[in-house]
Each structure stands twice: as C-alpha cells, then as structure tokens.
ModelCIF file with pLDDT and N, C-alpha, C, O atoms, coordinates in Angstrom:
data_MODEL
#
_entry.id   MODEL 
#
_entity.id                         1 
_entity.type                       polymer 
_entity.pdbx_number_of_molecules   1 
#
_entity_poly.entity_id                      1 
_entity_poly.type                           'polypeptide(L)' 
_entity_poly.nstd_linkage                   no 
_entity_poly.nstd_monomer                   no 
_entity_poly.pdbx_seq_one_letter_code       
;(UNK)(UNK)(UNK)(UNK)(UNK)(UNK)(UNK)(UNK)(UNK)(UNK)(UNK)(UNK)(UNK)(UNK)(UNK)(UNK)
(UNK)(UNK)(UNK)(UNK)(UNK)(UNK)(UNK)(UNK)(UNK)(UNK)(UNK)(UNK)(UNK)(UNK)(UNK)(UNK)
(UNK)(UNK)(UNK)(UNK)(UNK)(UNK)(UNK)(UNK)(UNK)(UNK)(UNK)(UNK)(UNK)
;
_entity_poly.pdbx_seq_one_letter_code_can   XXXXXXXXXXXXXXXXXXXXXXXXXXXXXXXXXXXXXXXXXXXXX 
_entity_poly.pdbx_strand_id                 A 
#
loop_
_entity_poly_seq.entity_id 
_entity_poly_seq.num 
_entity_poly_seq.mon_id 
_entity_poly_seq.hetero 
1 1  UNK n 
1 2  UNK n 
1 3  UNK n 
1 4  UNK n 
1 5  UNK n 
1 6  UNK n 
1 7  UNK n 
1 8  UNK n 
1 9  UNK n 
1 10 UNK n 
1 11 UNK n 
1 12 UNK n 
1 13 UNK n 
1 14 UNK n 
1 15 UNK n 
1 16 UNK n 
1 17 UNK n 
1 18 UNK n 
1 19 UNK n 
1 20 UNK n 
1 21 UNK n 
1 22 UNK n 
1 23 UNK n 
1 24 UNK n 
1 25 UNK n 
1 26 UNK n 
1 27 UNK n 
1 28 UNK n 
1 29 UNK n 
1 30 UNK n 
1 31 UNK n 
1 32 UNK n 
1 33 UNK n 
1 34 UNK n 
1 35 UNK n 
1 36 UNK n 
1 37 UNK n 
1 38 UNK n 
1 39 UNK n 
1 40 UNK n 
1 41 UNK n 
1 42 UNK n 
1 43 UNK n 
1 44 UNK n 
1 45 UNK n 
#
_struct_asym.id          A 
_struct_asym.entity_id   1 
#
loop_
_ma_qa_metric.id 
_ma_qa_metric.mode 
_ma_qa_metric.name 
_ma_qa_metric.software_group_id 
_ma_qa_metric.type 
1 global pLDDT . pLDDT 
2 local  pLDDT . pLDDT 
#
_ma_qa_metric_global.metric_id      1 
_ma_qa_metric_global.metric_value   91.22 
_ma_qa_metric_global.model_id       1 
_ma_qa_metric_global.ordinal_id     1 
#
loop_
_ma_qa_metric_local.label_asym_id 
_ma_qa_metric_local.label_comp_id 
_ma_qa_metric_local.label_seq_id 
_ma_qa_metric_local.metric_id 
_ma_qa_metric_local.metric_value 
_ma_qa_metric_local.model_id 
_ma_qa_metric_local.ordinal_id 
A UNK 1  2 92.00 1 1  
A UNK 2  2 94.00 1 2  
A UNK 3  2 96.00 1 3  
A UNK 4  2 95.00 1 4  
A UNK 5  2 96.00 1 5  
A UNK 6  2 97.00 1 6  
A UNK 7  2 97.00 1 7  
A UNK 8  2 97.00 1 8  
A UNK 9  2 97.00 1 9  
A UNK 10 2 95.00 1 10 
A UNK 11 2 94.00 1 11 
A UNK 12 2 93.00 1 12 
A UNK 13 2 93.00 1 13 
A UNK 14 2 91.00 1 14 
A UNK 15 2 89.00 1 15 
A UNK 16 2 88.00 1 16 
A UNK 17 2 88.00 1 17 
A UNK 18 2 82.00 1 18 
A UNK 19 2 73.00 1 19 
A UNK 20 2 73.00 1 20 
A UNK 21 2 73.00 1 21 
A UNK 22 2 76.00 1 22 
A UNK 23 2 83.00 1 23 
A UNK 24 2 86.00 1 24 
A UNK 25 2 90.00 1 25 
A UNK 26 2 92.00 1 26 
A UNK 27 2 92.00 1 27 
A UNK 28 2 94.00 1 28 
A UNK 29 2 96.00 1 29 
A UNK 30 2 95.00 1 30 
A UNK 31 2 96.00 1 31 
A UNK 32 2 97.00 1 32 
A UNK 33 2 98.00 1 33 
A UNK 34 2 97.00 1 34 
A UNK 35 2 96.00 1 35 
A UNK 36 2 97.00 1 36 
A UNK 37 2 97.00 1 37 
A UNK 38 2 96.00 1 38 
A UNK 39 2 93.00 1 39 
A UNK 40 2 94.00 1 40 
A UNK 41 2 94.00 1 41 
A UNK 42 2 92.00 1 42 
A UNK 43 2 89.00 1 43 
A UNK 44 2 85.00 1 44 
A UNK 45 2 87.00 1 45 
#
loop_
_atom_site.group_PDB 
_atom_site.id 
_atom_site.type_symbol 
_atom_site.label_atom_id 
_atom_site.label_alt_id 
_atom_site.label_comp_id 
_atom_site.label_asym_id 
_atom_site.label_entity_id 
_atom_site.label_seq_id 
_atom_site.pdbx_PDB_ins_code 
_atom_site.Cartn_x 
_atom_site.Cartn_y 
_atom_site.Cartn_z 
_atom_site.occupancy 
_atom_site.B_iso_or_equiv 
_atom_site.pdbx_formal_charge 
_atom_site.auth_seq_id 
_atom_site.auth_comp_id 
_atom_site.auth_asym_id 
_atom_site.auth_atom_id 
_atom_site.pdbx_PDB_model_num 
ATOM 1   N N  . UNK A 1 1  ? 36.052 58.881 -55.236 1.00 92.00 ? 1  UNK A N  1 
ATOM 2   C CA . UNK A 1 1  ? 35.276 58.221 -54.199 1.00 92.00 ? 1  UNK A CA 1 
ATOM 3   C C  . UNK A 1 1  ? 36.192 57.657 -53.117 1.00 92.00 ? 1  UNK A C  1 
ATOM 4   O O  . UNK A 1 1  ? 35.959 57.878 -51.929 1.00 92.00 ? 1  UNK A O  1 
ATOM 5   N N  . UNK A 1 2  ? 37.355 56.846 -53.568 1.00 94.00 ? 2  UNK A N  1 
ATOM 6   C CA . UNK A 1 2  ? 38.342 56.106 -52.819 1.00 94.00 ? 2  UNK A CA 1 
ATOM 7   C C  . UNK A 1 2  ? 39.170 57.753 -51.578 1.00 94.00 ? 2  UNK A C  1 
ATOM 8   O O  . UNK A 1 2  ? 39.424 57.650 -50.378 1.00 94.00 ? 2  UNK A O  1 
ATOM 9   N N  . UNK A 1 3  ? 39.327 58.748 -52.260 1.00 96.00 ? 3  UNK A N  1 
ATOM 10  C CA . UNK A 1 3  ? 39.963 59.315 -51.741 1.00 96.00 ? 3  UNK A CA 1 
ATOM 11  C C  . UNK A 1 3  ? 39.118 60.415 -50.498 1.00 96.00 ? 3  UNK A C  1 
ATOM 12  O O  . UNK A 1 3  ? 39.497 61.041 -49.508 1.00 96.00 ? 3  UNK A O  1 
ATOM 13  N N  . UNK A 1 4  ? 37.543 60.173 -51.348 1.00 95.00 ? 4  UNK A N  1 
ATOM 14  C CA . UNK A 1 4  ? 36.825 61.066 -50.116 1.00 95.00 ? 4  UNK A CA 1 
ATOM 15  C C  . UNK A 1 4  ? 36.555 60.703 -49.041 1.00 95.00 ? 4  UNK A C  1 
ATOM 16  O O  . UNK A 1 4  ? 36.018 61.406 -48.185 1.00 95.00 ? 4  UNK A O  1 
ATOM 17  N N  . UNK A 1 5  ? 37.070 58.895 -48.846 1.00 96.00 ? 5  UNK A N  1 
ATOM 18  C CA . UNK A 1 5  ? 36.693 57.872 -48.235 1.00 96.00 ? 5  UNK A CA 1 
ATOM 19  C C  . UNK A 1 5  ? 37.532 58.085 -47.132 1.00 96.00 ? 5  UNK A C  1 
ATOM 20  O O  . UNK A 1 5  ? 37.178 58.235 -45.962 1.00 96.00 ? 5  UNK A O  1 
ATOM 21  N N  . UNK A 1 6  ? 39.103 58.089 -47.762 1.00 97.00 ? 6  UNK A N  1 
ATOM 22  C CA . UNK A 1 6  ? 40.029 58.756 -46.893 1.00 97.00 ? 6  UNK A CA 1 
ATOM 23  C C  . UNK A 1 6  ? 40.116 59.505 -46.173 1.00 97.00 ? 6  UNK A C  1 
ATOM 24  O O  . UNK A 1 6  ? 40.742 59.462 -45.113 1.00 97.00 ? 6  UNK A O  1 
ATOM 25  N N  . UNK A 1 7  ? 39.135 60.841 -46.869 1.00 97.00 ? 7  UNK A N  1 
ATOM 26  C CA . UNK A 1 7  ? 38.977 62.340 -45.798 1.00 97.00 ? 7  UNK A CA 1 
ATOM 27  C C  . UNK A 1 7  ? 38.433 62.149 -44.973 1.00 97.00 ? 7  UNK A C  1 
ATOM 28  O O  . UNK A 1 7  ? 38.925 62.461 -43.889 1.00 97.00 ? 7  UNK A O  1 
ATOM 29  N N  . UNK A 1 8  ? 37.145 61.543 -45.020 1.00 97.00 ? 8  UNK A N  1 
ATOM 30  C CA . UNK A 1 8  ? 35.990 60.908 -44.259 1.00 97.00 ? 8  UNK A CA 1 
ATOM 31  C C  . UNK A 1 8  ? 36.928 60.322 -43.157 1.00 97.00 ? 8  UNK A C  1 
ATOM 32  O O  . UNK A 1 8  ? 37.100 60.822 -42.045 1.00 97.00 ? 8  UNK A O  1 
ATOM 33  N N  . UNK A 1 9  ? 37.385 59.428 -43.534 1.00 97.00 ? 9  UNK A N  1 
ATOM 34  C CA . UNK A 1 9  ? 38.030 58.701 -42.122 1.00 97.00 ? 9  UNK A CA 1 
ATOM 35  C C  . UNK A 1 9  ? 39.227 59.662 -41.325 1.00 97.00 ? 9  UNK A C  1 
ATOM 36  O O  . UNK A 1 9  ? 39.422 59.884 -40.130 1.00 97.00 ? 9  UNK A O  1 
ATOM 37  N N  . UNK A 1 10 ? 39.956 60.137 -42.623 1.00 95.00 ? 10 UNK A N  1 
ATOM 38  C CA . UNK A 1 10 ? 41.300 60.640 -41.105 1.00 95.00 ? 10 UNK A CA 1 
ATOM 39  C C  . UNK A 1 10 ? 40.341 61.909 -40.570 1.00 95.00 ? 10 UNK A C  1 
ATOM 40  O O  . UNK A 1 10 ? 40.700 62.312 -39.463 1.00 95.00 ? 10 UNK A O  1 
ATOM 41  N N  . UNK A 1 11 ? 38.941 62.768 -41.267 1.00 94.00 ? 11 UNK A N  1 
ATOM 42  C CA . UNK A 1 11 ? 38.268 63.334 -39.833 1.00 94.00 ? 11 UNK A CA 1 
ATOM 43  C C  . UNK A 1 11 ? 37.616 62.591 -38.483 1.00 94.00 ? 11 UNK A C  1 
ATOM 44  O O  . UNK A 1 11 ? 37.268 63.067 -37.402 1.00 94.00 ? 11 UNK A O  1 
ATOM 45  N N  . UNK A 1 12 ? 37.596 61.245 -38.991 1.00 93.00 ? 12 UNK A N  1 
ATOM 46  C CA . UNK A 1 12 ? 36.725 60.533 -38.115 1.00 93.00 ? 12 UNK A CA 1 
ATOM 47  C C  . UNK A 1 12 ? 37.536 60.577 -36.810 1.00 93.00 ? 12 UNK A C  1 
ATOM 48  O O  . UNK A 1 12 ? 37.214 60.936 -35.677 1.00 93.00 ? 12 UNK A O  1 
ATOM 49  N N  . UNK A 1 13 ? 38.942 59.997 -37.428 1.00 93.00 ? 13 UNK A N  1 
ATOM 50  C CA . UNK A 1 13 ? 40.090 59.874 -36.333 1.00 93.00 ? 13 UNK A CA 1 
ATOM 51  C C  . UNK A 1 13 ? 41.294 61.082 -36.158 1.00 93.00 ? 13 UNK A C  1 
ATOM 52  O O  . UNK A 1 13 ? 42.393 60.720 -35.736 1.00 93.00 ? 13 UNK A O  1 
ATOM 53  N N  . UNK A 1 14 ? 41.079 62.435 -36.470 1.00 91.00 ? 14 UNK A N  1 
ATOM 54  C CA . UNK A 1 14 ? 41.229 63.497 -36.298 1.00 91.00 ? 14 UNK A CA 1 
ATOM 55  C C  . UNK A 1 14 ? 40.015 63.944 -34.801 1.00 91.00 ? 14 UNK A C  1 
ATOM 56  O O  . UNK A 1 14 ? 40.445 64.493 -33.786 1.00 91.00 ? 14 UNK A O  1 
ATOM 57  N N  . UNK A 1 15 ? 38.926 63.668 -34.938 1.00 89.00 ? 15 UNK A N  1 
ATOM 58  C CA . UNK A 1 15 ? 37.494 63.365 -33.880 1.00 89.00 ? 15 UNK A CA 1 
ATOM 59  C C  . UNK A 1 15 ? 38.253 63.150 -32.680 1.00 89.00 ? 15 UNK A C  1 
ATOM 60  O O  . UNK A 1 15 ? 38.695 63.734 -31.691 1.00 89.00 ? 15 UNK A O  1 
ATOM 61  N N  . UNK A 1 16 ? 38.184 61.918 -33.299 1.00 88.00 ? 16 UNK A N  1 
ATOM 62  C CA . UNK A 1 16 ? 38.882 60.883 -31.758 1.00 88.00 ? 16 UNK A CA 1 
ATOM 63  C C  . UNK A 1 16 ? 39.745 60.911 -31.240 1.00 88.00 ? 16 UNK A C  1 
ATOM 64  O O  . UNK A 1 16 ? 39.753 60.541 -30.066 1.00 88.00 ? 16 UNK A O  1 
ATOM 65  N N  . UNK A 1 17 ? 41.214 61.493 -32.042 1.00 88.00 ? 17 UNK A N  1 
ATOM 66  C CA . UNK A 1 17 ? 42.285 61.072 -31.088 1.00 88.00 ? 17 UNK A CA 1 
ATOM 67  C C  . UNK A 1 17 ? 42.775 62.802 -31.085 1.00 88.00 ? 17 UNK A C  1 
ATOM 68  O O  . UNK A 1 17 ? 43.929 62.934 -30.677 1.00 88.00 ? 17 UNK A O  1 
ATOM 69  N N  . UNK A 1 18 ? 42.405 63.506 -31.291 1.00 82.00 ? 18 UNK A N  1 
ATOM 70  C CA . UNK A 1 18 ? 42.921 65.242 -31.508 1.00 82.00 ? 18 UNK A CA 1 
ATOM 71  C C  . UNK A 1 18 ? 42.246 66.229 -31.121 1.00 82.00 ? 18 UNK A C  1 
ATOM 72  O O  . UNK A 1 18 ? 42.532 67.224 -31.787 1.00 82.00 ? 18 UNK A O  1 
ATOM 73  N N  . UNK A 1 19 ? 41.251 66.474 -30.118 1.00 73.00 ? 19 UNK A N  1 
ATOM 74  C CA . UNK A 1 19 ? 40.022 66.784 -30.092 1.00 73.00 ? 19 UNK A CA 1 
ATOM 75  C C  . UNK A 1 19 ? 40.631 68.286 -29.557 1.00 73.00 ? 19 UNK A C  1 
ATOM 76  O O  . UNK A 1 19 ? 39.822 69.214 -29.563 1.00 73.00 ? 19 UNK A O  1 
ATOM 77  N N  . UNK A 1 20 ? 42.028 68.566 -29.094 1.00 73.00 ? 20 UNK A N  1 
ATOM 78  C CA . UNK A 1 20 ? 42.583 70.285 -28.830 1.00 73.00 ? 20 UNK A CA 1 
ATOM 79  C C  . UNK A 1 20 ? 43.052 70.395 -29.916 1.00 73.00 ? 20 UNK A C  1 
ATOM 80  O O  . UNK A 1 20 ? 43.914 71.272 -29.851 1.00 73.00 ? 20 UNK A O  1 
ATOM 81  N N  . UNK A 1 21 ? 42.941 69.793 -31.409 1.00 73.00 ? 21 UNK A N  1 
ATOM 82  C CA . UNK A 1 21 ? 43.020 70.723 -32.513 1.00 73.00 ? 21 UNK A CA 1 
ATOM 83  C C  . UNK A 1 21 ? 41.851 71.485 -33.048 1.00 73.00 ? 21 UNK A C  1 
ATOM 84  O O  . UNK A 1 21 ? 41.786 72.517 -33.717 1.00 73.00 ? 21 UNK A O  1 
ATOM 85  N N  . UNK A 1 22 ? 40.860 70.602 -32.514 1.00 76.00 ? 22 UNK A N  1 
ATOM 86  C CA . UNK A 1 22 ? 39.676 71.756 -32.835 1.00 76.00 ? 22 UNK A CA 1 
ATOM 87  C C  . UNK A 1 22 ? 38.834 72.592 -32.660 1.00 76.00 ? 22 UNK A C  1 
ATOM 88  O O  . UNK A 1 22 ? 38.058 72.646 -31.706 1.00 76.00 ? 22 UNK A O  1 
ATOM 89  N N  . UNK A 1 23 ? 38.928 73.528 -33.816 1.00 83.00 ? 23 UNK A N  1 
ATOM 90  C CA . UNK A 1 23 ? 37.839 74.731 -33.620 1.00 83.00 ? 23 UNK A CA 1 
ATOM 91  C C  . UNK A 1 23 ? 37.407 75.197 -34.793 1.00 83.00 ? 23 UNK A C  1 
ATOM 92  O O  . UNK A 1 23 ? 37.742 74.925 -35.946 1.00 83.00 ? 23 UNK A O  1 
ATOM 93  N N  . UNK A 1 24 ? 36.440 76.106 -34.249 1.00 86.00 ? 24 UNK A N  1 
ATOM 94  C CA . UNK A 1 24 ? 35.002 76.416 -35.211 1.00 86.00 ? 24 UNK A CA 1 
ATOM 95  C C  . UNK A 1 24 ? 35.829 76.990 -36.651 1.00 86.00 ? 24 UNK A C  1 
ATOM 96  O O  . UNK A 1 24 ? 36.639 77.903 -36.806 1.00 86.00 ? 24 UNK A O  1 
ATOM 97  N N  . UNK A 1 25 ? 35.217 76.002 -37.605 1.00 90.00 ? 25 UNK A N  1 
ATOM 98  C CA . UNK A 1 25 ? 36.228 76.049 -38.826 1.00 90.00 ? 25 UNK A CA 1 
ATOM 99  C C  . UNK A 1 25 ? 37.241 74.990 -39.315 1.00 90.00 ? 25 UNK A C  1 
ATOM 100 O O  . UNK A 1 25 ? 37.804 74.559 -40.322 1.00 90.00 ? 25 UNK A O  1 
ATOM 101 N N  . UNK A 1 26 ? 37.150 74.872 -38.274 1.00 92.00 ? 26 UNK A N  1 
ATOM 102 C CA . UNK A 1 26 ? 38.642 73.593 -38.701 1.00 92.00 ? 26 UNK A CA 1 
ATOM 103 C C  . UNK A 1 26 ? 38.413 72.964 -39.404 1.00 92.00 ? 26 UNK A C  1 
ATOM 104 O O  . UNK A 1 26 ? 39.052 73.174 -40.435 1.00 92.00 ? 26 UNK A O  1 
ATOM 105 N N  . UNK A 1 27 ? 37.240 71.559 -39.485 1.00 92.00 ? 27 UNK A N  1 
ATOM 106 C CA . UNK A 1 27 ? 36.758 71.122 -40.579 1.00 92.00 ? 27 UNK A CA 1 
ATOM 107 C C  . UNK A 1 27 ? 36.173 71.662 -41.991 1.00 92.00 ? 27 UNK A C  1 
ATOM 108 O O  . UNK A 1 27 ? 36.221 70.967 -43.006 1.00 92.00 ? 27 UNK A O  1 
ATOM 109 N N  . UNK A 1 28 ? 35.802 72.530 -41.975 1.00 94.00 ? 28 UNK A N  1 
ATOM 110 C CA . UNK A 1 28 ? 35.585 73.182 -42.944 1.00 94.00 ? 28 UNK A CA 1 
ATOM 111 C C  . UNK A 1 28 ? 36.795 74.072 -43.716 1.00 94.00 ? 28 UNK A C  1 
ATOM 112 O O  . UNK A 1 28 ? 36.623 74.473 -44.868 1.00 94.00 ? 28 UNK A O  1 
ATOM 113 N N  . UNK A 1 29 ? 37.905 74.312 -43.045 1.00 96.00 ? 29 UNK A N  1 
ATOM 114 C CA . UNK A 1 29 ? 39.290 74.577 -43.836 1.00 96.00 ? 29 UNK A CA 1 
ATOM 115 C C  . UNK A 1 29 ? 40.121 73.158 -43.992 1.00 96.00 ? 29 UNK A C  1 
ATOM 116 O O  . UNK A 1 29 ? 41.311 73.131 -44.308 1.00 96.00 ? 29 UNK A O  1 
ATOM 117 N N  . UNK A 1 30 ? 39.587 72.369 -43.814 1.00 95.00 ? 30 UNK A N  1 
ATOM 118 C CA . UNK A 1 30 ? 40.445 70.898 -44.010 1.00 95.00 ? 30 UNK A CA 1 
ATOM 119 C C  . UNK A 1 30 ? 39.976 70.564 -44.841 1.00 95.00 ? 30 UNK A C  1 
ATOM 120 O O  . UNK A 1 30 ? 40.761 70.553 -45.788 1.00 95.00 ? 30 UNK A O  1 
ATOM 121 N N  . UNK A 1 31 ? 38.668 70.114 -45.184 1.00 96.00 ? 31 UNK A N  1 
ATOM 122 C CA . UNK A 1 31 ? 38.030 70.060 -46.057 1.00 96.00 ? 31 UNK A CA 1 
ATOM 123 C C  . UNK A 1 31 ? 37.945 70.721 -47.448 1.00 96.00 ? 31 UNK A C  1 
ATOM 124 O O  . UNK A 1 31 ? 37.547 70.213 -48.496 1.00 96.00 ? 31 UNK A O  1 
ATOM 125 N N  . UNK A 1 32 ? 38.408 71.968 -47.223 1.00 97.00 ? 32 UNK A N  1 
ATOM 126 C CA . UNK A 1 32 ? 38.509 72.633 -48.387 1.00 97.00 ? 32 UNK A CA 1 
ATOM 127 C C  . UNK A 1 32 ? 39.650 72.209 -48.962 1.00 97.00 ? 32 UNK A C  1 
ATOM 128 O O  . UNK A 1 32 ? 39.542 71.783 -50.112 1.00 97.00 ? 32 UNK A O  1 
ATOM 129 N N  . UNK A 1 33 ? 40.978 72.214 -48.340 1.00 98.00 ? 33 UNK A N  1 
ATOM 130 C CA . UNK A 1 33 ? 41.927 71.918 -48.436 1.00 98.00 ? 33 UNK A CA 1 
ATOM 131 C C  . UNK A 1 33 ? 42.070 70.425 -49.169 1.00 98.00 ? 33 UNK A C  1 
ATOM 132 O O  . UNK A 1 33 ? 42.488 70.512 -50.323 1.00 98.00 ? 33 UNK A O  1 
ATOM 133 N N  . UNK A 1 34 ? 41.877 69.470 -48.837 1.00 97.00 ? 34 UNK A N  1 
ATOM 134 C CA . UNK A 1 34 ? 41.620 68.104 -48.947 1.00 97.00 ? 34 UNK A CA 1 
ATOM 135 C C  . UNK A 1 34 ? 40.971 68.216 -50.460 1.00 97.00 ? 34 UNK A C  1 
ATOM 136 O O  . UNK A 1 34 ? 41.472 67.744 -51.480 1.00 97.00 ? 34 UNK A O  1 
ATOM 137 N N  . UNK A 1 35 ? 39.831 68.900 -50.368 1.00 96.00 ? 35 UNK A N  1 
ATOM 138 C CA . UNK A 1 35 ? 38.971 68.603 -51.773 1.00 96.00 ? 35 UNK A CA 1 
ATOM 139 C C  . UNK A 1 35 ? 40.114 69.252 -52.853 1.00 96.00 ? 35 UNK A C  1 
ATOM 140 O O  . UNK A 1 35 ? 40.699 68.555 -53.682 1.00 96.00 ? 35 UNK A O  1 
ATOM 141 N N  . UNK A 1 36 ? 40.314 70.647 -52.699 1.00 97.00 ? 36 UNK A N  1 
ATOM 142 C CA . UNK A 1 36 ? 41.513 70.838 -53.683 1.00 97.00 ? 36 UNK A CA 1 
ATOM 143 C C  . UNK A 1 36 ? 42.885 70.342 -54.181 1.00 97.00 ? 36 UNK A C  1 
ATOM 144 O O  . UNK A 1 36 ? 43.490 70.663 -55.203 1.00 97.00 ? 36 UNK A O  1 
ATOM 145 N N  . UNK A 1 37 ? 43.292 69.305 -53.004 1.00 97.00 ? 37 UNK A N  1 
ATOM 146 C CA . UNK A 1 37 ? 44.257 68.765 -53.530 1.00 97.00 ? 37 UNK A CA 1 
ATOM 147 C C  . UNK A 1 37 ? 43.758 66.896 -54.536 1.00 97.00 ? 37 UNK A C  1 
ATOM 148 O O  . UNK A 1 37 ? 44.297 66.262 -55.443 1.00 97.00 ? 37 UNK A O  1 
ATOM 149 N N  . UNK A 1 38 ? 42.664 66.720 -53.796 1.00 96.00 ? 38 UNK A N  1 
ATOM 150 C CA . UNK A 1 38 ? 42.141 65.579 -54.690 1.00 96.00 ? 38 UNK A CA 1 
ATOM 151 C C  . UNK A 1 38 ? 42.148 65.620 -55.793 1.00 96.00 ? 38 UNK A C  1 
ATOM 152 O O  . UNK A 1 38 ? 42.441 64.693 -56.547 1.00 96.00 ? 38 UNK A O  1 
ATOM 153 N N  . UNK A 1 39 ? 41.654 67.291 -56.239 1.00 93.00 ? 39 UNK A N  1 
ATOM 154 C CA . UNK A 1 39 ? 41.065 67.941 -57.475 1.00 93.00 ? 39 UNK A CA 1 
ATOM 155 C C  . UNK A 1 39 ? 41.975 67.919 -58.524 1.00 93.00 ? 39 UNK A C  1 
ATOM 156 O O  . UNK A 1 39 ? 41.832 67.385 -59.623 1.00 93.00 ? 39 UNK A O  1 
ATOM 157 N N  . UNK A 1 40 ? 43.388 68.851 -57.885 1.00 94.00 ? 40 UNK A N  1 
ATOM 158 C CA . UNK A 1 40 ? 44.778 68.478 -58.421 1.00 94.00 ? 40 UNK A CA 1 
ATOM 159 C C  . UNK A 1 40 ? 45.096 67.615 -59.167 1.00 94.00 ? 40 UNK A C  1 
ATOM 160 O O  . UNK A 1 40 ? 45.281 67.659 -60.383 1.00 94.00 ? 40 UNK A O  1 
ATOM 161 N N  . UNK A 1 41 ? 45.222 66.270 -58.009 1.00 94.00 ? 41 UNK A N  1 
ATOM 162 C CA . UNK A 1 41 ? 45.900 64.916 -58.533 1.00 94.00 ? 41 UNK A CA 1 
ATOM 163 C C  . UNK A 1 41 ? 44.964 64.198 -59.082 1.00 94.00 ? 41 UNK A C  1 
ATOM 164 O O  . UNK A 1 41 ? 45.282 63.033 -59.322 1.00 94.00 ? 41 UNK A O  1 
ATOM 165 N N  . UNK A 1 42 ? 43.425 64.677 -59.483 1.00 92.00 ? 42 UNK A N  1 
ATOM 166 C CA . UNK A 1 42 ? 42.982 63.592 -60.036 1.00 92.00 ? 42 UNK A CA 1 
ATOM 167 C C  . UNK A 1 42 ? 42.195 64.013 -61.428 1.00 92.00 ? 42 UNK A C  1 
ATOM 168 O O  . UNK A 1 42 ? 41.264 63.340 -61.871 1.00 92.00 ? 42 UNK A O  1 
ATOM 169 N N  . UNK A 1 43 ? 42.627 65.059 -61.978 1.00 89.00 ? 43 UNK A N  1 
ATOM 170 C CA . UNK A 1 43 ? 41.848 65.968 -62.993 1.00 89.00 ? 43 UNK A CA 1 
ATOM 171 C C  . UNK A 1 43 ? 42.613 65.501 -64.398 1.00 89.00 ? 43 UNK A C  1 
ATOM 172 O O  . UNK A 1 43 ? 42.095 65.660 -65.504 1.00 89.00 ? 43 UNK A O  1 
ATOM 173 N N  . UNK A 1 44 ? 43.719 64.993 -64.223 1.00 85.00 ? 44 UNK A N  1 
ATOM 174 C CA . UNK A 1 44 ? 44.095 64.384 -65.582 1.00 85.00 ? 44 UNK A CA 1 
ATOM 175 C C  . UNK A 1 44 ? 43.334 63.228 -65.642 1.00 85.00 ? 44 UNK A C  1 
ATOM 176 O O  . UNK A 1 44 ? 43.520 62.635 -66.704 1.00 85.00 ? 44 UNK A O  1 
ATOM 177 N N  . UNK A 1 45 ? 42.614 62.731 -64.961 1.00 87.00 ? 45 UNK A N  1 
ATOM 178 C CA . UNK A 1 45 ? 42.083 61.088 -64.959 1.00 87.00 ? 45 UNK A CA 1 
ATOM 179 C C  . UNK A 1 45 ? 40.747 60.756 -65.737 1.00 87.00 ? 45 UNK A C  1 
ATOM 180 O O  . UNK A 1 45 ? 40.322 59.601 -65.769 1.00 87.00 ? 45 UNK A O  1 
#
C-alpha cells in the first residue's frame, strides 16, 4: 500500500514537472515496471 502510494505520487509529479517525457504508453510501461519491482522486494514479506 505504502509503496503504491509512492507510484501514485512520483506519477503525480512526473505530470507536473516532466510533461516532454510523455507519451501514449508511458504510464502504462512505468507502471508495469514499478508494480514488478514492488513485487520483487516485497514477496518474501
């Protein structure tokens, strides 16, 4: 929860302060990305 909280926000401010990094997809390969490494570090828990 703590860490989706995280994703949630650095897209918020990925939004706001980066807006020529994005394109169609971007969030949705960050996201993927993001969820699999959560998955990683938090599957022994």
């Amino acid at each position: 929860s703590i860490c989706s909280l995280f994703v949630f926000l650095a897209f918020v401010s990925i939004k706001k302060f980066y807006k020529k990094a994005e394109f169609t997809g971007f969030y949705t390969g960050l996201y993927l990305i993001s969820y699999g490494i959560i998955r990683l570090l938090l599957e022994h828990t």
